[in-house]
Protein backbone atom coordinates (compact mmCIF):
# COMPACT_ATOMS: atom_id res chain seq x y z
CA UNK A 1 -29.66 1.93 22.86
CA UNK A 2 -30.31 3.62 19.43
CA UNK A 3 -25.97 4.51 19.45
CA UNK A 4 -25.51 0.76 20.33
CA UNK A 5 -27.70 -0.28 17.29
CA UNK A 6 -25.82 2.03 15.13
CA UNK A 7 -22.28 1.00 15.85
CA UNK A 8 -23.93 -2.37 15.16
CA UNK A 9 -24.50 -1.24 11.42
CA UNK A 10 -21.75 0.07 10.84
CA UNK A 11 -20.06 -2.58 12.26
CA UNK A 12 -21.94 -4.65 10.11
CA UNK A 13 -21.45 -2.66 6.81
CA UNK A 14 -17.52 -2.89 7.43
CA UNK A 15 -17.58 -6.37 7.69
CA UNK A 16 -19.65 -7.14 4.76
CA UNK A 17 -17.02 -5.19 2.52
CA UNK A 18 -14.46 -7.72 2.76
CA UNK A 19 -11.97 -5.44 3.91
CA UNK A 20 -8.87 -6.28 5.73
CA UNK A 21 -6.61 -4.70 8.82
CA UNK A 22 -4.32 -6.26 10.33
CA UNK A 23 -3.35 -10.36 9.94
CA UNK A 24 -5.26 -12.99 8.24
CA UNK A 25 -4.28 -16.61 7.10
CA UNK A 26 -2.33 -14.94 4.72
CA UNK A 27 -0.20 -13.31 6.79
CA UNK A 28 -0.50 -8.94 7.05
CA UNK A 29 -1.14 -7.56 3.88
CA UNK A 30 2.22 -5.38 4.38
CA UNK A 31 4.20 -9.30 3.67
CA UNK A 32 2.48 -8.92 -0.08
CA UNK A 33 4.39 -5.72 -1.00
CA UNK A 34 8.03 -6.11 -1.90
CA UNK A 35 10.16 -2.79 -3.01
CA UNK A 36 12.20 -3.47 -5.75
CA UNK A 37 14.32 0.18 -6.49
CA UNK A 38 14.19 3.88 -4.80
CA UNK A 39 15.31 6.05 -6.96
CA UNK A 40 15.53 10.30 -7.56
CA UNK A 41 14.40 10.59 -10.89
CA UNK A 42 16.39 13.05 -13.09
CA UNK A 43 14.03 14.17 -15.31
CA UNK A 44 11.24 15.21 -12.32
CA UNK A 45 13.83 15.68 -9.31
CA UNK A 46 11.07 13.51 -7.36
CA UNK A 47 10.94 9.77 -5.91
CA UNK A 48 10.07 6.87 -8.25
CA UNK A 49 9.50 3.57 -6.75
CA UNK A 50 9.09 0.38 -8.31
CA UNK A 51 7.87 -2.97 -6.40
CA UNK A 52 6.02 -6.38 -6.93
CA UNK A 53 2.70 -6.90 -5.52
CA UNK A 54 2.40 -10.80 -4.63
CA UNK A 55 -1.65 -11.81 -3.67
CA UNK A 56 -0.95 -14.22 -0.56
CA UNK A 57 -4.79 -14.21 0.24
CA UNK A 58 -6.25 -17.09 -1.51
CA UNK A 59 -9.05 -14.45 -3.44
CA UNK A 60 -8.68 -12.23 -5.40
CA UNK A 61 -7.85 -9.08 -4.05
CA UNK A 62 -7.49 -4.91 -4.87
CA UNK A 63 -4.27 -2.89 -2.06
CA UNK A 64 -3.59 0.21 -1.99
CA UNK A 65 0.01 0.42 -1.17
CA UNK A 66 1.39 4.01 0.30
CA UNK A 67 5.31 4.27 0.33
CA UNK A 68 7.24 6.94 2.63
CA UNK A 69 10.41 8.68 0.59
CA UNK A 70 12.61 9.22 2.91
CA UNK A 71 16.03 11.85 2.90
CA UNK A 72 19.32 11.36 3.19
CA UNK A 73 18.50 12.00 7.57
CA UNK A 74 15.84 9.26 7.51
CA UNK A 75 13.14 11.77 7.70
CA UNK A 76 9.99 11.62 5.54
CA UNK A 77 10.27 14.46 2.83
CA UNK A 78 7.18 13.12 0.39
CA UNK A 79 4.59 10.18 0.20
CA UNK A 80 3.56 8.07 -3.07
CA UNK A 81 0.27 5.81 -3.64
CA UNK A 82 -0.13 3.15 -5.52
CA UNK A 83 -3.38 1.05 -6.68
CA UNK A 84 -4.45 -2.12 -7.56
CA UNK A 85 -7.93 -3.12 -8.30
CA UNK A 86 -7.88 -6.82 -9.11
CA UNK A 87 -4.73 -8.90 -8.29
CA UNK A 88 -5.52 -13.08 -8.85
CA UNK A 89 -4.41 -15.23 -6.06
CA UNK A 90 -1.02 -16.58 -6.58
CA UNK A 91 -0.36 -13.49 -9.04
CA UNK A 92 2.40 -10.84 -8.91
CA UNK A 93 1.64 -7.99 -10.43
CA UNK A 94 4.92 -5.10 -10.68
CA UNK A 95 4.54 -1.43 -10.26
CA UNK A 96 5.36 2.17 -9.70
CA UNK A 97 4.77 5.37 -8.09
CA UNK A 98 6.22 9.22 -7.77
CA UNK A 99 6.80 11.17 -5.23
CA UNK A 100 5.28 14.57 -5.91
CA UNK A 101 8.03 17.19 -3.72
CA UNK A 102 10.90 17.20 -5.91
CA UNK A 103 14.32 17.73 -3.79
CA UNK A 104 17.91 16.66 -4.14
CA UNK A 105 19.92 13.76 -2.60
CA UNK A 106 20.33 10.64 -1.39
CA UNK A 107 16.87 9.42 -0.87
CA UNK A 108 15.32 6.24 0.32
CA UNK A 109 11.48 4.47 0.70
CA UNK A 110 9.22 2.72 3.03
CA UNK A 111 6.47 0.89 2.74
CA UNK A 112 4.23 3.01 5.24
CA UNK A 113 0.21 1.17 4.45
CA UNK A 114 -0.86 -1.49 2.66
CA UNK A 115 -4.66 -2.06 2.40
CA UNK A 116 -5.85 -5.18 0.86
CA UNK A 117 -9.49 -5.88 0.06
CA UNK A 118 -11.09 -9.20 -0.82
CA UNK A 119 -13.14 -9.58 -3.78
């Protein structure tokens, strides 16, 4: 009983922060995140991604976006994050993000997550 009333919280708590996974009448939050270039960079030998963030949701809404650099093979080599806190609805906001592994060659990206939360 007391483990039942628990999950209930927490259940409860998760719900209440207006978090997303998965579909909503937006669509996946993944659909909001468009890659725009993958390239080595040849200062830092690392990824550097750019993309557009387009808020689909209606409300405002913060995503944290993580993007999979992948080599030449198709095998993941490095990860980069990306944050927004506050995108408007309707907005498109652009941005970027390194790799931190610095390597050589053809390289390209994926988005791997995308977390949207409602304000």
């Amino acid at each position: 009983m007391r483990r039942a009333l628990v999950l209930a919280a927490i259940a409860g708590l998760v719900a209440g922060c207006g978090g997303e996974h998965g579909g909503s009448p937006a669509g996946p939050p993944e659909k909001d995140v468009r890659l725009t270039s993958c390239v080595l960079s040849r200062k830092l030998h690392a990824g550097l991604i750019h993309g557009v963030i387009t808020n689909t949701a209606g409300r405002t809404a913060g995503y944290v976006v993580q993007v999979d650099i992948l080599d030449g093979g198709g095998n993941p080599v490095d990860t980069a994050l990306h944050a927004e806190t506050k995108v408007a609805p309707g907005a498109k906001v652009r941005f970027s993000a390194n790799g931190v592994q610095t390597y050589s060659g053809k390289i390209t990206c994926r988005v791997a997550s995308v977390q949207r939360t409602l304000h």
